[in-house]
N, C-alpha and C. Protein backbone atom coordinates (compact mmCIF):
# COMPACT_ATOMS: atom_id res chain seq x y z
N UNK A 1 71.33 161.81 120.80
CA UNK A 1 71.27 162.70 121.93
C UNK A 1 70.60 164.00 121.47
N UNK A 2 70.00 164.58 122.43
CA UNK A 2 68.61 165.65 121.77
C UNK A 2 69.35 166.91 122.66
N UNK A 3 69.82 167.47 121.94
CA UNK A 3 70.34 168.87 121.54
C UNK A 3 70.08 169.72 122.95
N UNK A 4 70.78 170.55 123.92
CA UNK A 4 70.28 171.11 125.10
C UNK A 4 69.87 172.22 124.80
N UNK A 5 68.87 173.21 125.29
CA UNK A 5 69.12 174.39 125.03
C UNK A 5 69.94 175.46 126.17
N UNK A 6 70.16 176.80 125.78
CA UNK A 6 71.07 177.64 125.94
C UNK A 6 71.02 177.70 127.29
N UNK A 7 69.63 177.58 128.25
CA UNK A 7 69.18 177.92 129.36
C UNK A 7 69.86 176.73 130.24
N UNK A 8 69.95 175.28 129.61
CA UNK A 8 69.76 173.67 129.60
C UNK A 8 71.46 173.92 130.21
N UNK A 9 71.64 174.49 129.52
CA UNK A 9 73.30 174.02 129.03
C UNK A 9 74.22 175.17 129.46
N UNK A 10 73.92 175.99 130.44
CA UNK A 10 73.81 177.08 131.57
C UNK A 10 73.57 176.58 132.66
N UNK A 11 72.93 176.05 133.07
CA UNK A 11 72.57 175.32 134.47
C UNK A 11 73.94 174.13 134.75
N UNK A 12 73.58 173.67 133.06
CA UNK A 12 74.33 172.33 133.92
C UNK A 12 76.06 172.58 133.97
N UNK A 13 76.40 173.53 133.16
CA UNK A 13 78.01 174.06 133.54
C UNK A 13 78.23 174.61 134.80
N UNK A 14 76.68 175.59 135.36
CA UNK A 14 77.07 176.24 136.49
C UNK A 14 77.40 175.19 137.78
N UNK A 15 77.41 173.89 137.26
CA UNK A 15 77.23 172.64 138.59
C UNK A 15 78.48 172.02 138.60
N UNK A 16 79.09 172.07 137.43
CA UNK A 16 80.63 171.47 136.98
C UNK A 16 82.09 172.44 137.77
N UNK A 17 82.82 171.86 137.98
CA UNK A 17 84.31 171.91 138.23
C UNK A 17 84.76 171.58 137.27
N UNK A 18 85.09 172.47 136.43
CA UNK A 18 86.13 171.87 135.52
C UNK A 18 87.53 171.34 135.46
N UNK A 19 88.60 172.86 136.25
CA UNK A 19 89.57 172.42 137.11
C UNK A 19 90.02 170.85 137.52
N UNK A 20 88.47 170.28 138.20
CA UNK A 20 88.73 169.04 139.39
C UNK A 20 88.51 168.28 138.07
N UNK A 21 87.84 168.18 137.14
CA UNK A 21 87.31 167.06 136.23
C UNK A 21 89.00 167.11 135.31
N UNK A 22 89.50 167.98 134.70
CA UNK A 22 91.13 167.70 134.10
C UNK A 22 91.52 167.33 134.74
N UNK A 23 91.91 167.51 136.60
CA UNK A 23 92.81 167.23 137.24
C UNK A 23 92.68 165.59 137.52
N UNK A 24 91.35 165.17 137.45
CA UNK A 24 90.95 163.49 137.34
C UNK A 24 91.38 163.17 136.29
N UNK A 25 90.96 163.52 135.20
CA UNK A 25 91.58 162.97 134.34
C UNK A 25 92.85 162.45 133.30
N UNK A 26 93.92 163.84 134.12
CA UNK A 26 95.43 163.66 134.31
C UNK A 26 95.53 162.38 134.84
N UNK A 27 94.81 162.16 136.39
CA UNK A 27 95.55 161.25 137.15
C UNK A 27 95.31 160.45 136.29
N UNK A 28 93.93 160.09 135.75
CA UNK A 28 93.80 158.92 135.48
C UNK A 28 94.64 158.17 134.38
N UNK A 29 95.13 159.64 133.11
CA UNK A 29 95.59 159.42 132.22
C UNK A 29 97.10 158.84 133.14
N UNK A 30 97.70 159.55 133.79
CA UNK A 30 99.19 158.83 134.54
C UNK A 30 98.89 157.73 135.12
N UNK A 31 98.10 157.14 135.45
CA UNK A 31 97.67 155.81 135.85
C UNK A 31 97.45 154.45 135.04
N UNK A 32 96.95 155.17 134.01
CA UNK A 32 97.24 153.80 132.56
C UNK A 32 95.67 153.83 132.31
N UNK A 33 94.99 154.58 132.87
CA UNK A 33 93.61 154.09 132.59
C UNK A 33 92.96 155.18 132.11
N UNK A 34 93.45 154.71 131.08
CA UNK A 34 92.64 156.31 129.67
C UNK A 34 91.28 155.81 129.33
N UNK A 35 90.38 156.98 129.19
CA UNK A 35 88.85 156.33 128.56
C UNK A 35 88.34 155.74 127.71
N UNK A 36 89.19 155.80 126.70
CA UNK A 36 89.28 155.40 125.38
C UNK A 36 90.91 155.50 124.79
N UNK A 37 91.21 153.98 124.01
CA UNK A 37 92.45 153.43 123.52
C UNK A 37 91.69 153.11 121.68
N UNK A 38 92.52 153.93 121.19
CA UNK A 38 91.86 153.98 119.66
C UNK A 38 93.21 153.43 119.25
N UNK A 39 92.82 151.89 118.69
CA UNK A 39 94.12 151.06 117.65
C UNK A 39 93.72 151.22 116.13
N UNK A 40 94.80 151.83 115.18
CA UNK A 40 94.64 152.48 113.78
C UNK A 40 95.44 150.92 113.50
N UNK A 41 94.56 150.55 112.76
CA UNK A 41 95.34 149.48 111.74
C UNK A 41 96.17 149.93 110.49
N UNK A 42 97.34 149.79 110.35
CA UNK A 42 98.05 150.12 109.04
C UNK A 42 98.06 149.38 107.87
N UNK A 43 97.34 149.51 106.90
CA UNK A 43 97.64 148.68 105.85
C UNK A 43 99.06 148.29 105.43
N UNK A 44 99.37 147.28 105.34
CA UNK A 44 100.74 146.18 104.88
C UNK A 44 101.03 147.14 103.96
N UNK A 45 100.49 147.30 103.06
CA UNK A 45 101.61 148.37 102.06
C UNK A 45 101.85 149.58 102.36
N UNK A 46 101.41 150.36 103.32
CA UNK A 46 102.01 151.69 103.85
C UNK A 46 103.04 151.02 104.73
N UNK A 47 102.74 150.41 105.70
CA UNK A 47 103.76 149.97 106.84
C UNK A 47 105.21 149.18 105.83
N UNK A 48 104.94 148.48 104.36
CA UNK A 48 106.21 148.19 104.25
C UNK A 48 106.85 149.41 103.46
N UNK A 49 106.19 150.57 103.06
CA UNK A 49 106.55 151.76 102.32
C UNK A 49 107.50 152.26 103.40
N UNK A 50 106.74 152.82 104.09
CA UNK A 50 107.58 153.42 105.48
C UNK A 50 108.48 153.20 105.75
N UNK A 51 108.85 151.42 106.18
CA UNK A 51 109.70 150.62 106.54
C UNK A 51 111.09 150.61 104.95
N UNK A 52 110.74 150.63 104.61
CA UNK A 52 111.91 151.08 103.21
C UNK A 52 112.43 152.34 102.96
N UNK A 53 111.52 153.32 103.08
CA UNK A 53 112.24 154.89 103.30
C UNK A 53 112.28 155.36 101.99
N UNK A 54 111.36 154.70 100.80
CA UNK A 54 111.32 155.32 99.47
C UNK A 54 109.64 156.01 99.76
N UNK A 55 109.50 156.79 98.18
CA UNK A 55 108.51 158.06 97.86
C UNK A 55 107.65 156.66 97.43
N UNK A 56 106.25 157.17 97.46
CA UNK A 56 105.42 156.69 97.00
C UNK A 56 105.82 156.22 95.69
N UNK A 57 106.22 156.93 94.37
CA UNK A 57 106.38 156.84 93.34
C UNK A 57 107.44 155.45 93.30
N UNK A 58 108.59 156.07 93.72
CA UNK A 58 109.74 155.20 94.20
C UNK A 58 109.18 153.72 94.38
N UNK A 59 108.30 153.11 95.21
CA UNK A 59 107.80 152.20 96.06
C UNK A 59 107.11 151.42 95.02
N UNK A 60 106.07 152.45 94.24
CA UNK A 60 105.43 151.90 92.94
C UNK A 60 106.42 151.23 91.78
N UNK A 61 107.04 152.24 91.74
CA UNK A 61 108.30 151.59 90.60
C UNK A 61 108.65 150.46 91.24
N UNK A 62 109.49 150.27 92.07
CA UNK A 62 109.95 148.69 92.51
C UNK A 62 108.89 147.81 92.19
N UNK A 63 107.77 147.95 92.85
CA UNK A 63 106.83 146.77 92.83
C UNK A 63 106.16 146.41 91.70
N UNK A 64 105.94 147.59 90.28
CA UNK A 64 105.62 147.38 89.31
C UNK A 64 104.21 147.50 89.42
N UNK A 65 103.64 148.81 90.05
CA UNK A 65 102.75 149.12 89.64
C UNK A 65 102.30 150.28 89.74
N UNK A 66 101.11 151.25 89.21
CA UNK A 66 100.83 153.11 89.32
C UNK A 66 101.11 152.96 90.63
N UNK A 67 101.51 153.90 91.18
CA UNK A 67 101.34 155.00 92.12
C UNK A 67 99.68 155.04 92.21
N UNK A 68 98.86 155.15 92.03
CA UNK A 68 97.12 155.27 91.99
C UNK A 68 96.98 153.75 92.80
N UNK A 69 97.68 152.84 92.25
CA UNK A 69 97.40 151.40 92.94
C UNK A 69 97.79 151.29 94.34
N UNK A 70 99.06 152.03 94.27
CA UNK A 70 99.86 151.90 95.96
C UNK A 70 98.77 152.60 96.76
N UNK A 71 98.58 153.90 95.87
CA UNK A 71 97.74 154.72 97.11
C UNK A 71 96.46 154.01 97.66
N UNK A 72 96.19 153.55 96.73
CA UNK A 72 94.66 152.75 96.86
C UNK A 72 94.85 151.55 98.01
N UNK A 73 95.91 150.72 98.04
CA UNK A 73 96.15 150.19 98.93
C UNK A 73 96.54 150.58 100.43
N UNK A 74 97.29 151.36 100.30
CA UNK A 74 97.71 152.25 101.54
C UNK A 74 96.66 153.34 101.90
N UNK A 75 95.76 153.59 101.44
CA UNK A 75 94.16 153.99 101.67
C UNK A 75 92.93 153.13 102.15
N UNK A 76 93.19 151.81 102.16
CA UNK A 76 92.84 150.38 102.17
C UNK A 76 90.98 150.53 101.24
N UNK A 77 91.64 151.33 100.03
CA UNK A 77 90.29 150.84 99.16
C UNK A 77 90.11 149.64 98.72
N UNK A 78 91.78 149.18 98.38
CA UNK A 78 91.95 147.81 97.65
C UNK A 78 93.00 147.21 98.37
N UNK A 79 93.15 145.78 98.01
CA UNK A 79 94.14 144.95 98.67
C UNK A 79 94.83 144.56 97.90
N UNK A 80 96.34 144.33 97.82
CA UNK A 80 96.79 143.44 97.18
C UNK A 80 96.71 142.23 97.37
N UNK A 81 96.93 141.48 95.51
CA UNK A 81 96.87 139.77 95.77
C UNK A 81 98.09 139.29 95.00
N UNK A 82 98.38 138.13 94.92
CA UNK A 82 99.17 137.56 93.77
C UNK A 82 100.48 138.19 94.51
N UNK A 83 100.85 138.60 93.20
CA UNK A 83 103.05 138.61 93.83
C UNK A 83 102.76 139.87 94.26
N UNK A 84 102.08 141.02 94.43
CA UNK A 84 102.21 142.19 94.83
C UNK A 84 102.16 141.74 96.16
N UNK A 85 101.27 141.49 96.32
CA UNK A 85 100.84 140.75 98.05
C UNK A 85 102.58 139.95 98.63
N UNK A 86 102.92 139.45 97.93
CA UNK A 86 104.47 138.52 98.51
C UNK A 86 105.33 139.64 98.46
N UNK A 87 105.83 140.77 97.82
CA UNK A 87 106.71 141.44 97.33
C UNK A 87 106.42 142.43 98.47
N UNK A 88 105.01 142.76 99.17
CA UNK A 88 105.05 143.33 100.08
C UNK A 88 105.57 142.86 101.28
N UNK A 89 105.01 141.58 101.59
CA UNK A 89 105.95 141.25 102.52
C UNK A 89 107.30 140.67 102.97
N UNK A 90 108.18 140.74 101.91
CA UNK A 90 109.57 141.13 101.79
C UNK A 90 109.65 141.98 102.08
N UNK A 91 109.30 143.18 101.15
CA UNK A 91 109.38 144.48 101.44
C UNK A 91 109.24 145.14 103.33
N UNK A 92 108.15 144.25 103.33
CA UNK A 92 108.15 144.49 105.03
C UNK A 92 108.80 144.12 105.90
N UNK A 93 109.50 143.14 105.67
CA UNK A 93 110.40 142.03 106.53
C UNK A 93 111.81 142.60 106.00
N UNK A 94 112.08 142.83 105.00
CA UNK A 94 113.53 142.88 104.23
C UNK A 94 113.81 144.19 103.63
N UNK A 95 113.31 145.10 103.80
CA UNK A 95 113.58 146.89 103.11
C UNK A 95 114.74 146.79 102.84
N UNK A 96 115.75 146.51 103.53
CA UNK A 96 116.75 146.59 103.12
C UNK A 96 117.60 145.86 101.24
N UNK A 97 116.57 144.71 101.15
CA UNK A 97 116.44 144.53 99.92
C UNK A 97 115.91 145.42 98.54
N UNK A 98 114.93 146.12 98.92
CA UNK A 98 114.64 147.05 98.43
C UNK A 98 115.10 147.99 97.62
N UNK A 99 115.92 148.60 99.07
CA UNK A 99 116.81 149.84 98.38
C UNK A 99 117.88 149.48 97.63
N UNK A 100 118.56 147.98 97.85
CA UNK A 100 119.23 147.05 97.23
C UNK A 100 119.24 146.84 95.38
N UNK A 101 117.83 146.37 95.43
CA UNK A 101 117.26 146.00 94.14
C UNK A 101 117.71 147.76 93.76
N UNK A 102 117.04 148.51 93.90
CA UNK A 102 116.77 150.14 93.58
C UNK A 102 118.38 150.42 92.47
N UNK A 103 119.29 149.96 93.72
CA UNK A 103 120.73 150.59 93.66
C UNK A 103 121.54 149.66 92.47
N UNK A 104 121.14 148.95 92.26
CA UNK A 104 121.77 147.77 91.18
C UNK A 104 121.15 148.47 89.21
């Protein structure tokens, strides 16, 4: 899109309602029909971090690995594989095991 100028972009506000354009777009928002619906995917190892209620550090220790690795996953630079990958999804399904293991 090619940039308006000052004169450009003066005209075309003086033609706008702004007022009426929020007040549409309230309704529309109370109506269910928003302009845009932005879905954030959570990486599996933040969502089972969360879901357990331990510190990053904390989370690393259980699973047996840096803190640099968790973040990296829960950053989705990297993925887990192998038993980290299974241990997460316990962890996701079962937190309550977690804090379990922790407390023993």
């Amino acid at each position: 899109m090619a940039k308006m100028s000052e004169k450009a972009l003066l005209a075309r506000d003086a033609k706008r309602n702004i007022a009426a354009e929020i007040r549409r777009g309230m309704q529309e928002m109370r109506a269910g029909r928003a302009a845009r619906v932005h879905h954030v995917e959570v990486p599996e190892a933040l969502e089972a971090r969360m879901r357990s209620g331990l510190s990053q550090q904390k989370f690393a220790d259980v699973l047996g690995v840096s803190a640099r690795t968790l973040q990296d996953w829960e950053q989705g630079r990297r993925k887990p594989t192998g038993a980290a990958r299974s241990l997460l999804a316990i962890a996701a399904k079962r937190p309550d095991v977690l804090r379990e293991v922790l407390a023993a």
